[in-house]
C-alpha atoms as a PDB file:
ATOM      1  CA  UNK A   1    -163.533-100.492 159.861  1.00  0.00           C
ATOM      2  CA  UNK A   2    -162.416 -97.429 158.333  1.00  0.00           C
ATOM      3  CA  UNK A   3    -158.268 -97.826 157.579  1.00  0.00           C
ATOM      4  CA  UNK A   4    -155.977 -94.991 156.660  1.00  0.00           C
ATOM      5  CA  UNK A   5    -152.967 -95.513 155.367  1.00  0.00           C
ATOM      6  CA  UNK A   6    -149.549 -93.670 154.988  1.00  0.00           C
ATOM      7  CA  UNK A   7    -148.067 -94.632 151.802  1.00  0.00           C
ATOM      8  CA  UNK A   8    -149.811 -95.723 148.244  1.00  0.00           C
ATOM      9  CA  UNK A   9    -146.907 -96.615 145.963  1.00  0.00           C
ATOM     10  CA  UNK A  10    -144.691 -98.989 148.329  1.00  0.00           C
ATOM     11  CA  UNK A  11    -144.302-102.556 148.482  1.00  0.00           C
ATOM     12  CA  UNK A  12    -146.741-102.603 151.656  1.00  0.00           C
ATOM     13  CA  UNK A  13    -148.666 -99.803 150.763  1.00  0.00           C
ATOM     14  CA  UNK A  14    -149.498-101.403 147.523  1.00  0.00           C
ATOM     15  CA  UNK A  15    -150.497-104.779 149.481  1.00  0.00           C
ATOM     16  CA  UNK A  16    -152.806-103.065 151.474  1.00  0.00           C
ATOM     17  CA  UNK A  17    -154.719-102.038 148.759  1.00  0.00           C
ATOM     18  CA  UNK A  18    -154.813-104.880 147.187  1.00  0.00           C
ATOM     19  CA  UNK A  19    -155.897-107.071 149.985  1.00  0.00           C
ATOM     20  CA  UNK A  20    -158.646-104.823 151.647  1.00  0.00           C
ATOM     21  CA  UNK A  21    -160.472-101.482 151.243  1.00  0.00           C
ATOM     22  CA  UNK A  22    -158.776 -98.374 152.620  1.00  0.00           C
ATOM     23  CA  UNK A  23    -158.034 -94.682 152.265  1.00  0.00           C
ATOM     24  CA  UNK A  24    -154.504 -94.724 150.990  1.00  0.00           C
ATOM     25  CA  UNK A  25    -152.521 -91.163 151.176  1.00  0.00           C
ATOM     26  CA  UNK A  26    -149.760 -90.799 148.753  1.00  0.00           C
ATOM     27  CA  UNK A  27    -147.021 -88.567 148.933  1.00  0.00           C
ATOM     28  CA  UNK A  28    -149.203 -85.369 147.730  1.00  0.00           C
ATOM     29  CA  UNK A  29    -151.655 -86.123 150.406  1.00  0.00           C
ATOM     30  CA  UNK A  30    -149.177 -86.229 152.965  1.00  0.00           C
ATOM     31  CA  UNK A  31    -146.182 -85.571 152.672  1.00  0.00           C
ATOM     32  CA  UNK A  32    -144.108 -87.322 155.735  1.00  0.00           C
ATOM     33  CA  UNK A  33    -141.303 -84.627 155.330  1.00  0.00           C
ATOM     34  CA  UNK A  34    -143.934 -82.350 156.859  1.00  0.00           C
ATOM     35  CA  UNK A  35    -144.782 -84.087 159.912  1.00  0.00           C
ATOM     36  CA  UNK A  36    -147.781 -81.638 160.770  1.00  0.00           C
ATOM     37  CA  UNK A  37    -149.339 -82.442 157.110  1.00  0.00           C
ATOM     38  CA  UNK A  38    -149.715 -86.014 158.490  1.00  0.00           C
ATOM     39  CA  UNK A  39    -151.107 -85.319 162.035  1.00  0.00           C
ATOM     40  CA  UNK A  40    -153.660 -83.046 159.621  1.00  0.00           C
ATOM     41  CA  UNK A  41    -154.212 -85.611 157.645  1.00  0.00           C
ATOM     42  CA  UNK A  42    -155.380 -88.055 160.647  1.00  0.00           C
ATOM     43  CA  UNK A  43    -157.703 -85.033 162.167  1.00  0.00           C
ATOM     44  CA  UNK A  44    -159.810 -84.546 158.869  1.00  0.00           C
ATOM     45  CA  UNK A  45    -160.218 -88.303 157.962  1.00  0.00           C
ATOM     46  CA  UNK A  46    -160.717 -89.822 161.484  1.00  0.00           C
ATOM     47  CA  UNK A  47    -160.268 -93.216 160.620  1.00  0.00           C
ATOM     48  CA  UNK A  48    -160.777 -95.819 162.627  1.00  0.00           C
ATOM     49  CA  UNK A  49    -157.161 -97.364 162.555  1.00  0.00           C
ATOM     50  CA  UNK A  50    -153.902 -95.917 161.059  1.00  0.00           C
ATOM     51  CA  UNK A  51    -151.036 -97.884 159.176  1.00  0.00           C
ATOM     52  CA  UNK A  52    -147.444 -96.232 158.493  1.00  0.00           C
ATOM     53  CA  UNK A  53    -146.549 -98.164 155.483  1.00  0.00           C
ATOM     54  CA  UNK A  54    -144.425 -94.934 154.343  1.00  0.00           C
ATOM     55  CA  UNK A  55    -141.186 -94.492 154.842  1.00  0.00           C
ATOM     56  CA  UNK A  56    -137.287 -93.319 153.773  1.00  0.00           C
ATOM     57  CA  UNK A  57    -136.240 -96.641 152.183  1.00  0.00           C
ATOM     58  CA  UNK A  58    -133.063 -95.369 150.399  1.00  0.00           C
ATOM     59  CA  UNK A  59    -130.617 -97.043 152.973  1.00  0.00           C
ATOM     60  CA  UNK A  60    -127.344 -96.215 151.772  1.00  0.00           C
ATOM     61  CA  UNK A  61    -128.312 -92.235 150.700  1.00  0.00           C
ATOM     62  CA  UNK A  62    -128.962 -91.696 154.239  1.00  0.00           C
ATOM     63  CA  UNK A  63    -125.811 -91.567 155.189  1.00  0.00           C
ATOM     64  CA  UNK A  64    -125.965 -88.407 153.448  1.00  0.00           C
ATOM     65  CA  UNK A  65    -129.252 -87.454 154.283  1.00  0.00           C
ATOM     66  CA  UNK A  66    -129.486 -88.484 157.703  1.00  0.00           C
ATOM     67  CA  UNK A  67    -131.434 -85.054 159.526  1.00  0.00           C
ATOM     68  CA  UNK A  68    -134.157 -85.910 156.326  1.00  0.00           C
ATOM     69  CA  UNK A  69    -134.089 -89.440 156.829  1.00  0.00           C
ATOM     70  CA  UNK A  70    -135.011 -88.712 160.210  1.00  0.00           C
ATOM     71  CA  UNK A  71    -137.768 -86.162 160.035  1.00  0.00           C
ATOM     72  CA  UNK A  72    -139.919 -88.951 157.551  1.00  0.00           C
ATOM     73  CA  UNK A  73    -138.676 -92.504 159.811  1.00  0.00           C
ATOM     74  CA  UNK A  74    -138.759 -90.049 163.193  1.00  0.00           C
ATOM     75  CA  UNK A  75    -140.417 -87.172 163.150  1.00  0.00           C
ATOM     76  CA  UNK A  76    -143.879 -87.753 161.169  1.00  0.00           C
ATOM     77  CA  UNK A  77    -144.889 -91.090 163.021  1.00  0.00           C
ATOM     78  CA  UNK A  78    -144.127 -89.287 166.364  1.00  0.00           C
ATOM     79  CA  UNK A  79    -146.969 -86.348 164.438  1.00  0.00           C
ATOM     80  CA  UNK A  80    -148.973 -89.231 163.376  1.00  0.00           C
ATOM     81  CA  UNK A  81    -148.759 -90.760 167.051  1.00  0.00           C
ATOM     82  CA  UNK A  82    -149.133 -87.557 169.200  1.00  0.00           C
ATOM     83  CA  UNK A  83    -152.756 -86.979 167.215  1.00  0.00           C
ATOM     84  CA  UNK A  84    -153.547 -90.876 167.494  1.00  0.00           C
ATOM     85  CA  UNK A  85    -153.100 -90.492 171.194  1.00  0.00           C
ATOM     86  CA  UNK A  86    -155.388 -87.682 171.588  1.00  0.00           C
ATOM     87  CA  UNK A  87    -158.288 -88.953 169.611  1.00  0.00           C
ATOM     88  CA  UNK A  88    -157.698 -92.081 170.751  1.00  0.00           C
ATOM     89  CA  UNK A  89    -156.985 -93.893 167.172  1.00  0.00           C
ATOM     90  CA  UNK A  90    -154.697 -97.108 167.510  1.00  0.00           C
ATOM     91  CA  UNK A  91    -151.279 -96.866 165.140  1.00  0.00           C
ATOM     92  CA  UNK A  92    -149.690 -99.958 163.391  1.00  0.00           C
ATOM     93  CA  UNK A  93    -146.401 -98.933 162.232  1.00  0.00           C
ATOM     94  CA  UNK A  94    -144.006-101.062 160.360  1.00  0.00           C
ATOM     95  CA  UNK A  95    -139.964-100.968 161.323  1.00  0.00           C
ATOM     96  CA  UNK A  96    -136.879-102.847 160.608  1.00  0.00           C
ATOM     97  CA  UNK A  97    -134.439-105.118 162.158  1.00  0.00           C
ATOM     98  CA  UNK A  98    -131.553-102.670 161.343  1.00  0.00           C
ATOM     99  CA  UNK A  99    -132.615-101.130 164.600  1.00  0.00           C
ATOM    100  CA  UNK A 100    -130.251-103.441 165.806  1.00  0.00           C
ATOM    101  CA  UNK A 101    -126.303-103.881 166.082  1.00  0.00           C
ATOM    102  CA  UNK A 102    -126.969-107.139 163.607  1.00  0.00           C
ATOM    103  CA  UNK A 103    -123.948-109.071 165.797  1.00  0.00           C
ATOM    104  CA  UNK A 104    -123.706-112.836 167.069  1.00  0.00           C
ATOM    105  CA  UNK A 105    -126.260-115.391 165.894  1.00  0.00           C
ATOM    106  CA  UNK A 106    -129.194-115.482 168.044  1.00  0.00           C
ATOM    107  CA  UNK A 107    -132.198-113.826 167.150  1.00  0.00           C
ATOM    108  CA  UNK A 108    -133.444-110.228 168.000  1.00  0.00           C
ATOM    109  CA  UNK A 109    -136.472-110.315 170.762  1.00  0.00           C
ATOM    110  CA  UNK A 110    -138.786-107.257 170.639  1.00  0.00           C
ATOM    111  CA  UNK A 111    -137.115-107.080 174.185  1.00  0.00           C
ATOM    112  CA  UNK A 112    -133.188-107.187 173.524  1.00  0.00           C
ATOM    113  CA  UNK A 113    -130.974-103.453 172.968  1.00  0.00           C
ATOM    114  CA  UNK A 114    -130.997-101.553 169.999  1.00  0.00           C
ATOM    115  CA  UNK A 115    -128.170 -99.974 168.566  1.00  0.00           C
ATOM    116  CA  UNK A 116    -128.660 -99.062 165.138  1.00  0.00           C
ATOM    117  CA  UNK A 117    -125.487 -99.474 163.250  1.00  0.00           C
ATOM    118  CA  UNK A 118    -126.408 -96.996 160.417  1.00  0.00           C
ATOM    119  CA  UNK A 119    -128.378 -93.510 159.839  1.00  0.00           C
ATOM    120  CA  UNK A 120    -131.654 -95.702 157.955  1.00  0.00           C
ATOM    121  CA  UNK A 121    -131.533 -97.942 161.977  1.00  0.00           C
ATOM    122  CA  UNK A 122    -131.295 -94.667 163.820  1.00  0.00           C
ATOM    123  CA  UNK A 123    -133.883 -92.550 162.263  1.00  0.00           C
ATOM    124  CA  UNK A 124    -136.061 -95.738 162.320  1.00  0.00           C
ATOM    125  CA  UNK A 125    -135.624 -95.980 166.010  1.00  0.00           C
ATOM    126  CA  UNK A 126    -136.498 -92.660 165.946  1.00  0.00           C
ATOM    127  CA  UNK A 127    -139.507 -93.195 165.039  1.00  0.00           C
ATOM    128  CA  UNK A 128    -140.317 -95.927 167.673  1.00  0.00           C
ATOM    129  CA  UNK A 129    -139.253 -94.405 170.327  1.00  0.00           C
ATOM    130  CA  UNK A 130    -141.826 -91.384 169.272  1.00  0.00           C
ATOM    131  CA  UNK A 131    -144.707 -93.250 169.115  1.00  0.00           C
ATOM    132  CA  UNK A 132    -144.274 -95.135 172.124  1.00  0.00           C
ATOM    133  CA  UNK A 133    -143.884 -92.031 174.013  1.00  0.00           C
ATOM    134  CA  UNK A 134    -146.975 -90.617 172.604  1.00  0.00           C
ATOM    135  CA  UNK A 135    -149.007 -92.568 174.621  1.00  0.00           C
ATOM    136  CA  UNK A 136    -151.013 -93.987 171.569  1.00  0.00           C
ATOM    137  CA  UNK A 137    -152.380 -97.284 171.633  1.00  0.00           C
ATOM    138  CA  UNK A 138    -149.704 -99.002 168.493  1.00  0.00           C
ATOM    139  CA  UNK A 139    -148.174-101.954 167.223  1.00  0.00           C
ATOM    140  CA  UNK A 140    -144.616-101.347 165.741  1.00  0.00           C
ATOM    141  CA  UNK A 141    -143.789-104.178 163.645  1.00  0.00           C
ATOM    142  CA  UNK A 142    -139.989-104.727 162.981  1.00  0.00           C
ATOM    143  CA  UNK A 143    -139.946-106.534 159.706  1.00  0.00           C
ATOM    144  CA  UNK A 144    -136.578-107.305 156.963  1.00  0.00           C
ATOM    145  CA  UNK A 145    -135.665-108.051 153.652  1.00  0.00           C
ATOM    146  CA  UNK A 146    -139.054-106.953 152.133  1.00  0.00           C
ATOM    147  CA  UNK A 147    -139.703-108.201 148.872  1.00  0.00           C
ATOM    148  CA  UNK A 148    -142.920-107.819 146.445  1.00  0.00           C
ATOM    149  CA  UNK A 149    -143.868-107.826 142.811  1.00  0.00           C
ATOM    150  CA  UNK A 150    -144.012-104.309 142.874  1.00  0.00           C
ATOM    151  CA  UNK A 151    -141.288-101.456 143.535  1.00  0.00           C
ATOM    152  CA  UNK A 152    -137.579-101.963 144.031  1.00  0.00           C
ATOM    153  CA  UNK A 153    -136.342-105.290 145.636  1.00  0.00           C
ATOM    154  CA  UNK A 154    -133.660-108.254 145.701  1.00  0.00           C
ATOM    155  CA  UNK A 155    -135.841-110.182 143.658  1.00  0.00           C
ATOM    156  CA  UNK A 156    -136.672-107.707 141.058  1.00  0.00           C
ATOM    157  CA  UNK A 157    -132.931-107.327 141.008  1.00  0.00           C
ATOM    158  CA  UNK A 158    -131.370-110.816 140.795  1.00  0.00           C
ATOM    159  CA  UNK A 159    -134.139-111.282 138.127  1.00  0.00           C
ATOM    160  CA  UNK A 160    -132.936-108.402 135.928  1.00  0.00           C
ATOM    161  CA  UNK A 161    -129.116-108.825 136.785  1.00  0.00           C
ATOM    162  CA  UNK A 162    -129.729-112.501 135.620  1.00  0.00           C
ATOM    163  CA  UNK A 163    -131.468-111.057 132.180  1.00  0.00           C
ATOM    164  CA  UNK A 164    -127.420-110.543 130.695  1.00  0.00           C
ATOM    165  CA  UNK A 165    -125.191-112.465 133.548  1.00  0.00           C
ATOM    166  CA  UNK A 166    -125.153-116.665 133.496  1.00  0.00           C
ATOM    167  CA  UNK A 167    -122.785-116.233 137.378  1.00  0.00           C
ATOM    168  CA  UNK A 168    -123.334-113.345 140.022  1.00  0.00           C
ATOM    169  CA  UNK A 169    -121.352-113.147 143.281  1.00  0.00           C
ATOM    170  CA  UNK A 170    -124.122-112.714 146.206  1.00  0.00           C
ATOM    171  CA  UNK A 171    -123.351-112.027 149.990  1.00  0.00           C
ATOM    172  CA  UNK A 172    -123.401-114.657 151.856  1.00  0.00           C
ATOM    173  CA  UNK A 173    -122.800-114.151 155.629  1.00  0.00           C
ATOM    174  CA  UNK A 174    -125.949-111.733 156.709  1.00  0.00           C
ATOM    175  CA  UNK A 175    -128.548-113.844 157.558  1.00  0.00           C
ATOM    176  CA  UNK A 176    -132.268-112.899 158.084  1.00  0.00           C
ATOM    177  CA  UNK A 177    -135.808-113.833 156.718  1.00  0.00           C
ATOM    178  CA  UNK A 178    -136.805-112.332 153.218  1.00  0.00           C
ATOM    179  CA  UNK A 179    -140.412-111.177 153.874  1.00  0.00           C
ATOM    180  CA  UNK A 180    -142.858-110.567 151.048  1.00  0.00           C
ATOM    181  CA  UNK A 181    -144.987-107.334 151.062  1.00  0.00           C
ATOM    182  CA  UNK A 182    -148.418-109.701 150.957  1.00  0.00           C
ATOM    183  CA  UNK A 183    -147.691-111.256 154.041  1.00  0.00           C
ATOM    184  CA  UNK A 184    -146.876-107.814 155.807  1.00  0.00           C
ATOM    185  CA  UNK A 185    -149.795-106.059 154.676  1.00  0.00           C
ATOM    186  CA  UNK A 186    -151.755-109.718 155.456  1.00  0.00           C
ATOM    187  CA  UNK A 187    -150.060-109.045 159.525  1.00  0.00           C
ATOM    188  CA  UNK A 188    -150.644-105.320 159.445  1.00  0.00           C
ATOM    189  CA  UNK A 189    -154.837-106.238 158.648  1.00  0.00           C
ATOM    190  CA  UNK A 190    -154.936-108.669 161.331  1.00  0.00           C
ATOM    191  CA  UNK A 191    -153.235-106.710 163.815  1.00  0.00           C
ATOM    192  CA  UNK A 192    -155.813-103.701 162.722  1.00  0.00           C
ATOM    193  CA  UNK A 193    -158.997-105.648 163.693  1.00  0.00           C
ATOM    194  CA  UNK A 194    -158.088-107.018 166.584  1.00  0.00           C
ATOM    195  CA  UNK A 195    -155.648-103.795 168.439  1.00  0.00           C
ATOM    196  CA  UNK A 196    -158.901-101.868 168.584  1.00  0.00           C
ATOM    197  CA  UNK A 197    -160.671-103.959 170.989  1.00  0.00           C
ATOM    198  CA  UNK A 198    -157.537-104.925 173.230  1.00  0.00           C
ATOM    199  CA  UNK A 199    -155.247-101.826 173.710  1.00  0.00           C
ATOM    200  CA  UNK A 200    -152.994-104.660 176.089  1.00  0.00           C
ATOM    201  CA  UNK A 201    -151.424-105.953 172.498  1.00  0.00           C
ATOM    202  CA  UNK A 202    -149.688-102.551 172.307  1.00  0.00           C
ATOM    203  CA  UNK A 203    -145.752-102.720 171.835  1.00  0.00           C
ATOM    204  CA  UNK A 204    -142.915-103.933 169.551  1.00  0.00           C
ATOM    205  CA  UNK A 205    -143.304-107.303 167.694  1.00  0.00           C
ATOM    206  CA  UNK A 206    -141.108-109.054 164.981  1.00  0.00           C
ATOM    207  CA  UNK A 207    -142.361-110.601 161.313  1.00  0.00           C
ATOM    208  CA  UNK A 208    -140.306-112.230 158.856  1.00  0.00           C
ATOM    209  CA  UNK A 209    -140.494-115.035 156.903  1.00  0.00           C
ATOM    210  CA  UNK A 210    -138.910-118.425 157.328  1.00  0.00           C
ATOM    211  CA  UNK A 211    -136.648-120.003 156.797  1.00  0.00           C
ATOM    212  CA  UNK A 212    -133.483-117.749 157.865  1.00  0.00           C
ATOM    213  CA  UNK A 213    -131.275-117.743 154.885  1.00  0.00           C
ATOM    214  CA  UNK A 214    -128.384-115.439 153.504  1.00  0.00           C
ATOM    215  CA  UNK A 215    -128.501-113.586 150.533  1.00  0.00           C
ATOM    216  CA  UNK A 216    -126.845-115.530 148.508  1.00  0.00           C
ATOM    217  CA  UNK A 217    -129.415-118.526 149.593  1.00  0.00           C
ATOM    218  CA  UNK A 218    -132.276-116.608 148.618  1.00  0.00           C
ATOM    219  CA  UNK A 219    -130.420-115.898 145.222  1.00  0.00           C
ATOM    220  CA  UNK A 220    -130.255-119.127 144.782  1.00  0.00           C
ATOM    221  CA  UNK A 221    -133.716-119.933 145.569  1.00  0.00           C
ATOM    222  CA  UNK A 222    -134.949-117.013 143.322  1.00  0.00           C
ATOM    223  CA  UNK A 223    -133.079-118.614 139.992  1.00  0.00           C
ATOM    224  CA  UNK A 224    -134.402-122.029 140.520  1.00  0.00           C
ATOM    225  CA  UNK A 225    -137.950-121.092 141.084  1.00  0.00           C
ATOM    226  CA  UNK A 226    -137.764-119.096 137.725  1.00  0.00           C
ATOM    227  CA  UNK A 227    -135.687-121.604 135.895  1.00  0.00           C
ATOM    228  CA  UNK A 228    -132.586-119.881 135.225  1.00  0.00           C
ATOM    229  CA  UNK A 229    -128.940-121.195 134.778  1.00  0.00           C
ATOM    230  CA  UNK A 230    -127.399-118.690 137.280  1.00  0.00           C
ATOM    231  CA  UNK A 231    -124.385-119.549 138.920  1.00  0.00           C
ATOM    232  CA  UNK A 232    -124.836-117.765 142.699  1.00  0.00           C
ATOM    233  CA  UNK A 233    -120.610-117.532 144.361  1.00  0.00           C
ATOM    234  CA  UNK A 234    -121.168-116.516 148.191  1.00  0.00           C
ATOM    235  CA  UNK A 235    -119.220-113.268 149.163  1.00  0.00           C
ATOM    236  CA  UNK A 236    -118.072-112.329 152.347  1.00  0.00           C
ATOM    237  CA  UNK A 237    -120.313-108.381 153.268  1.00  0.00           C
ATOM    238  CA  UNK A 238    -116.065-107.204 153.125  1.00  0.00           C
ATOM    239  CA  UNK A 239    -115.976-108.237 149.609  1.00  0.00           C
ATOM    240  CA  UNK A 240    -118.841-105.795 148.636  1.00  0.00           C
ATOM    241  CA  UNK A 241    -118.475-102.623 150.881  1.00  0.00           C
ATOM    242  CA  UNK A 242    -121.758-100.125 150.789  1.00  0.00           C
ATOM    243  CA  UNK A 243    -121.840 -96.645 152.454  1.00  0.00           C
ATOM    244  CA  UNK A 244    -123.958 -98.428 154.861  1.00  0.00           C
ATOM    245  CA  UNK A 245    -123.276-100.217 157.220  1.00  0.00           C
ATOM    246  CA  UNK A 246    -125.131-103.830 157.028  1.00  0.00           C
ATOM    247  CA  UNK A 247    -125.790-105.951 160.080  1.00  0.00           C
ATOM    248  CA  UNK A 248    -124.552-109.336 159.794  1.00  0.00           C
ATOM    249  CA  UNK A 249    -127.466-110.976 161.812  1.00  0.00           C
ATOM    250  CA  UNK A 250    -131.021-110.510 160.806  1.00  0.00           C
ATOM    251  CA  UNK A 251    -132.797-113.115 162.948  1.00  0.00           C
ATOM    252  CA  UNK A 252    -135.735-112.242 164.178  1.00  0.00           C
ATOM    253  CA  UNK A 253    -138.228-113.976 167.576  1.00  0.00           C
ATOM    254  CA  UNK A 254    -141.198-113.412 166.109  1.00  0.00           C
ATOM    255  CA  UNK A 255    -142.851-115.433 168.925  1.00  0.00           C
ATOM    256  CA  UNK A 256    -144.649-112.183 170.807  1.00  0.00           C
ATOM    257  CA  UNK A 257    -146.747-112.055 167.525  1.00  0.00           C
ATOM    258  CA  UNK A 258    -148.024-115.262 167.022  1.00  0.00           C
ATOM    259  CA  UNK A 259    -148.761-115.329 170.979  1.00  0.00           C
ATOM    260  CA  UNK A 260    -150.447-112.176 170.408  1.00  0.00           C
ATOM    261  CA  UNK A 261    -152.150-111.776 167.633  1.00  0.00           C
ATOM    262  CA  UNK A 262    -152.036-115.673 165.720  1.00  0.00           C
ATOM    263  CA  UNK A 263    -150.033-114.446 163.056  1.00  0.00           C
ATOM    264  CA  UNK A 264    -146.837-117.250 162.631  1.00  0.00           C
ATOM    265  CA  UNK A 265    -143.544-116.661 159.639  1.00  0.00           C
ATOM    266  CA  UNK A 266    -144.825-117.318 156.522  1.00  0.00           C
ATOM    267  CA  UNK A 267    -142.313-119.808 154.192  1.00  0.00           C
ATOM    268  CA  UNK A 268    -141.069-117.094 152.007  1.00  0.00           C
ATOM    269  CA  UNK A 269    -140.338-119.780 149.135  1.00  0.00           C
ATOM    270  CA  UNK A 270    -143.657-120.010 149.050  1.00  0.00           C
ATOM    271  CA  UNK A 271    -144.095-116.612 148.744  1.00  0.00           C
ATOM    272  CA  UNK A 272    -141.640-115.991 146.562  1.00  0.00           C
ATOM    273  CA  UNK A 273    -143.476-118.316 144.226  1.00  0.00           C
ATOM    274  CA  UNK A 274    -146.685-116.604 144.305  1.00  0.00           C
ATOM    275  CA  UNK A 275    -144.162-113.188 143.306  1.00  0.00           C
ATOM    276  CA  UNK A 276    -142.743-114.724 140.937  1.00  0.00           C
ATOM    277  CA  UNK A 277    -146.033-115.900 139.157  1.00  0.00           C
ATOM    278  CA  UNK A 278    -147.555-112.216 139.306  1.00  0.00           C
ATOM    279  CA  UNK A 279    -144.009-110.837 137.690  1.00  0.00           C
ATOM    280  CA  UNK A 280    -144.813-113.380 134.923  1.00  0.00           C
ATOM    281  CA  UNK A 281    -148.664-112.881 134.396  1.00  0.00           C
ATOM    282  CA  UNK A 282    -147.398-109.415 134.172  1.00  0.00           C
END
């Protein structure tokens, strides 16, 4: 099976490579601020299945940058789509929970409303609602709290925060499931070999790890599995204001994808330890 790949540097991107053998296309490849460089792209490699494990990341500089945000998170899937749909190429494309309004306590269905409280949610439902329009035969994933041994993440964070600070204040009422890279790129695989042969499994499913936790939690859980004396104080999302706005509930159903496709939430403490371990082998 012959995978292409949007991204090479990102947490995901980097996975993918790592866990199987595909054509990865970094930013001077294709460029996802130019939408028709992508659909390009697809037309002279003609792979057998495309991932979009690229994206605009940079959640809180998109409130500035909203109309760019939106041409990489909106406008190049719906390129990458519209040629997927006419050569008849399947798309798994990876989204976010902050598609939703991030209220109450139960968790998000593929199903429920979206209403992206931010410009990162919007352009990502953007993107979505693209693709599904296209007519392409794809699996959106909605995914949260991504977290690797590679790249920029909480973990990488608390770790180097914790390198000159013995107490950190972490917030402590938005909930979700931390989600390492490895299992996402593990999902995305899976969901490539099997969306080829039943173009029924196409749609919006949730992944994230278990179990739900708050930042602060998986602080916590970061500092003991590394053996540090960090003292982790639970903050209220008022106490720390961003530009972005931050939904409060994370919680995902991710029952449509182990119905589906056999893929259940991965314990991210266990994941976390095998992250950990890499950080340290270096």
């Amino acid at each position: 099976m012959n995978i292409l790949v949007f991204g090479k540097t990102g947490q995901v991107a980097t996975e993918l490579q790592l866990q199987a053998d595909v054509v990865a296309l970094g930013r001077d490849q294709a460029d996802l601020s130019k939408p028709d460089a992508c659909a390009a792209a697809i037309r002279e490699h003609a792979p057998d299945v495309v991932i979009n494990a690229a994206a605009y990341t940079a959640v809180d500089r998109a409130e500035e940058e909203e109309a760019l945000a939106t041409v990489i998170n909106g406008d190049a899937p719906g390129a990458m789509a519209l040629v997927c749909a006419d050569l008849g190429i399947p798309l798994v494309h990876i989204s976010t929970d902050y598609v939703f309004a991030g209220d109450g306590t139960k968790p998000w269905t593929p199903d429920d409303p979206v209403a992206p409280p931010n410009a990162y949610g919007r352009s990502k439902l953007a993107g979505e609602l693209a693709i599904a329009a296209s007519g392409c035969t794809h699996v959106i994933l909605r995914t949260s709290w991504v977290f690797s041994a590679h790249g920029n993440n909480f973990v990488k964070t608390m770790l180097r925060l914790s390198d000159s600070r013995d107490a950190l204040s972490v917030v402590a009422d938005q909930i979700g499931g931390p989600t390492s890279a490895r299992a996402i790129a593990a999902a995305c695989l899976t969901i490539a070999g099997q969306i080829g042969r039943d173009t029924a499994v196409s749609g919006i499913h949730h992944f994230s790890g278990t179990p739900d936790a708050s930042w602060a939690d998986f602080a916590t859980e970061i500092f003991r599995q590394a053996g540090r004396d960090v003292t982790v104080t639970g903050i209220g999302t008022k106490e720390y204001p961003t530009p972005a706005v931050r939904p409060l509930n994370s919680r995902m159903d991710c029952s449509r994808l182990a119905q589906t496709f056999g893929i259940t939430r991965p314990d991210w403490r266990d994941e976390l330890a095998l992250v950990l371990r890499t950080l340290e082998e270096g």
